[in-house]
Protein backbone atom coordinates (compact mmCIF):
# COMPACT_ATOMS: atom_id res chain seq x y z
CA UNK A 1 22.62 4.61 17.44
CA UNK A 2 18.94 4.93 16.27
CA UNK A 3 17.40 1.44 15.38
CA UNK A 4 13.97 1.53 13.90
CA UNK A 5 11.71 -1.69 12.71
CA UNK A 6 9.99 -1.26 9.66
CA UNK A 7 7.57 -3.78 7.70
CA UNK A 8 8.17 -2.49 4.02
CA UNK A 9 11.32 -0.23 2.56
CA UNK A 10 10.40 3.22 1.67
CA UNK A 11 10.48 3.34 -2.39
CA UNK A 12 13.93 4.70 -1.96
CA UNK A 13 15.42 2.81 -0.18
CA UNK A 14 14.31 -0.33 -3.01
CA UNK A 15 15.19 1.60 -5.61
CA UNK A 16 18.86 2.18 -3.96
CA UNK A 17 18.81 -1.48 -3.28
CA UNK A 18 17.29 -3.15 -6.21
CA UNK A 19 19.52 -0.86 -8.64
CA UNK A 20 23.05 -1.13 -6.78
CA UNK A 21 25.50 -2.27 -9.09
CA UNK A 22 26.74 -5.48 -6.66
CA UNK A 23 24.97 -8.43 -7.96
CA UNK A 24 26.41 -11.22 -6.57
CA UNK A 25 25.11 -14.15 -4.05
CA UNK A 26 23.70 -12.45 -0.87
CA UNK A 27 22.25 -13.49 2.54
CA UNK A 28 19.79 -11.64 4.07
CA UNK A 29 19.69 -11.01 7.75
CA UNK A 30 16.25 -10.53 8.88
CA UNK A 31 15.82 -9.62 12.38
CA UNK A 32 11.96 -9.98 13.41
CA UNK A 33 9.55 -8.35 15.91
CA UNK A 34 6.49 -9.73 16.27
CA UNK A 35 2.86 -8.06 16.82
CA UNK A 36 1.19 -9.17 20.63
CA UNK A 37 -1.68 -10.34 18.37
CA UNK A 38 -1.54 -10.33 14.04
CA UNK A 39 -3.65 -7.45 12.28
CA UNK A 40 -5.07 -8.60 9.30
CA UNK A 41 -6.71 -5.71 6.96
CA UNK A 42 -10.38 -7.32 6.81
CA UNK A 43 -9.93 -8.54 10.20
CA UNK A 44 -9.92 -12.22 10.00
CA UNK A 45 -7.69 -14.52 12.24
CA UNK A 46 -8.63 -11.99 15.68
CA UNK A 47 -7.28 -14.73 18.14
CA UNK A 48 -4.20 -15.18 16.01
CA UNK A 49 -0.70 -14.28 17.52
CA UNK A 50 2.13 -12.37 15.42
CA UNK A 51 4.10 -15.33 15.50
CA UNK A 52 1.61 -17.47 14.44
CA UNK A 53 0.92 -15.35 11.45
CA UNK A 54 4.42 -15.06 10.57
CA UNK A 55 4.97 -19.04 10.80
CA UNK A 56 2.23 -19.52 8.01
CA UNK A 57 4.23 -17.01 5.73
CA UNK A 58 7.49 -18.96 7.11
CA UNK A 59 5.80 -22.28 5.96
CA UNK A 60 5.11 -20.97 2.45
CA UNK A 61 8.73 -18.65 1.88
CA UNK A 62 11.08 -21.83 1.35
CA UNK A 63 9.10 -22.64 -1.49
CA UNK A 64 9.62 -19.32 -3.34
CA UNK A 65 13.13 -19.06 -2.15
CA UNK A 66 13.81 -22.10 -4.30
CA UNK A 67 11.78 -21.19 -7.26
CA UNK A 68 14.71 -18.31 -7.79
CA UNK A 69 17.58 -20.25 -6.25
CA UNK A 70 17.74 -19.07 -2.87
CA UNK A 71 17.03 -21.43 0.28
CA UNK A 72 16.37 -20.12 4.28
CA UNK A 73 19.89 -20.77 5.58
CA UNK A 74 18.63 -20.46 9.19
CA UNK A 75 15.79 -19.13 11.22
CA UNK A 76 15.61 -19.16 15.08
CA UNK A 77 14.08 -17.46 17.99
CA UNK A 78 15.88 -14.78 19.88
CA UNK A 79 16.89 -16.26 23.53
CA UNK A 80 19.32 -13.45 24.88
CA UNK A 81 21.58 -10.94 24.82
CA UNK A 82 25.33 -11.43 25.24
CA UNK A 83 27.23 -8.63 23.61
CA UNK A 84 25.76 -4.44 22.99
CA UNK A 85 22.86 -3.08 24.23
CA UNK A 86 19.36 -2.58 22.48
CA UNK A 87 15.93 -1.46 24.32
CA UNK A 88 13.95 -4.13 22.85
CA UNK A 89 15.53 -7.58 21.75
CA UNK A 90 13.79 -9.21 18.58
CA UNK A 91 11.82 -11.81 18.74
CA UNK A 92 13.80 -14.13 15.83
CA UNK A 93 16.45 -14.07 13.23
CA UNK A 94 15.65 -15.58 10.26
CA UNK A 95 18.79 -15.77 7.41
CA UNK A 96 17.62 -16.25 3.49
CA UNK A 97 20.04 -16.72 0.72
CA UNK A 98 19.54 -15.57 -2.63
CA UNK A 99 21.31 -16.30 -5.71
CA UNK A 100 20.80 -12.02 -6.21
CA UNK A 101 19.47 -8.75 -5.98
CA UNK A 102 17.46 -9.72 -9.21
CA UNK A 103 16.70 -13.32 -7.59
CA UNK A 104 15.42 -11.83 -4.63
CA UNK A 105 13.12 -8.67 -6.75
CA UNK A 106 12.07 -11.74 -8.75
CA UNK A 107 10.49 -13.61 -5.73
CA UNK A 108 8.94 -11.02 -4.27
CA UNK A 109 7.05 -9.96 -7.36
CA UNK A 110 5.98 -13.03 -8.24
CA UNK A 111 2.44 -14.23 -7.43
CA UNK A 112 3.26 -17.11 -5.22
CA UNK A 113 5.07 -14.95 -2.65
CA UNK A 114 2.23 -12.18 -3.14
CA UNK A 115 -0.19 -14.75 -1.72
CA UNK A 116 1.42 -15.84 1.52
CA UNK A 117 3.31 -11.86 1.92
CA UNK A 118 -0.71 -11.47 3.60
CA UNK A 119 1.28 -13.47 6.48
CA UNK A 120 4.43 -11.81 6.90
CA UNK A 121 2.47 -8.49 7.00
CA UNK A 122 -0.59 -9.58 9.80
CA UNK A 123 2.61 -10.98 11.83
CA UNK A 124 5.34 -8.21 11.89
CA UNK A 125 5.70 -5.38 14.21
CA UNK A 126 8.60 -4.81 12.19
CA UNK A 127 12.18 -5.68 10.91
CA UNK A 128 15.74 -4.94 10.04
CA UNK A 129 16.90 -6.18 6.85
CA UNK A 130 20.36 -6.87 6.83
CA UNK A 131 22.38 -7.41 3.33
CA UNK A 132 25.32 -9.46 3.59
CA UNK A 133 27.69 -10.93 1.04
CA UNK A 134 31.01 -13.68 1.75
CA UNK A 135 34.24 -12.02 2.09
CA UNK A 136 36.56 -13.59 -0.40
């Protein structure tokens, strides 16, 4: 198995996302790996950790979540390993719940979220999004 982090989908892979024809509720499994120290693009914040820049984006997400229906269902650091076998744990799971697909285009389009995405960005090493949906 090949796992890579990525910050941002490739266009096709939002296009395949944002156009599949399941549009129900959703939760999001976000599994996060944080930069040693966060890279903003004109530099500011140079003593800031990845975690730390992440947290401001965390403080600001709940807010947009809710302005589309959604709502953080949990968030947590990543303490161990029981089960499998990976070369390099994450650093935190964090679980959002959106209302759907639309919902969560929606947020991440709007200007709110645009403003605090500066965060999420300086913060993330990278990230597996995970789409989940309640089995009936």
């Amino acid at each position: 198995m090949n796992v890579t982090n990525q910050l941002h989908p490739t266009p096709e892979q939002a296009m395949a996302f944002f156009t599949g024809g399941d549009d129900g509720p959703m939760c999001m499994v976000n599994l996060l790996k944080f930069r040693e120290k966060a890279t903003y693009p004109d530099g500011s914040e140079p003593d800031l950790t990845g975690r730390e820049a992440y947290l401001r984006y965390a403080a600001g997400v709940g807010a947009c979540l809710a302005a589309v229906g959604g709502k953080v269902r949990f968030s947590g650091a990543v303490t161990g390993l029981l089960l499998g076998e990976v070369e390099e744990l994450w650093d935190m799971v964090a679980i959002a719940e959106y209302p759907s697909r639309l919902a969560m285009m929606t947020m991440v389009q709007s200007p709110e979220y645009q403003t605090i995405a500066k965060h999420r960005d300086a913060g993330l090493a990278g990230q597996l999004n995970i789409c989940t949906r309640a089995t009936p």
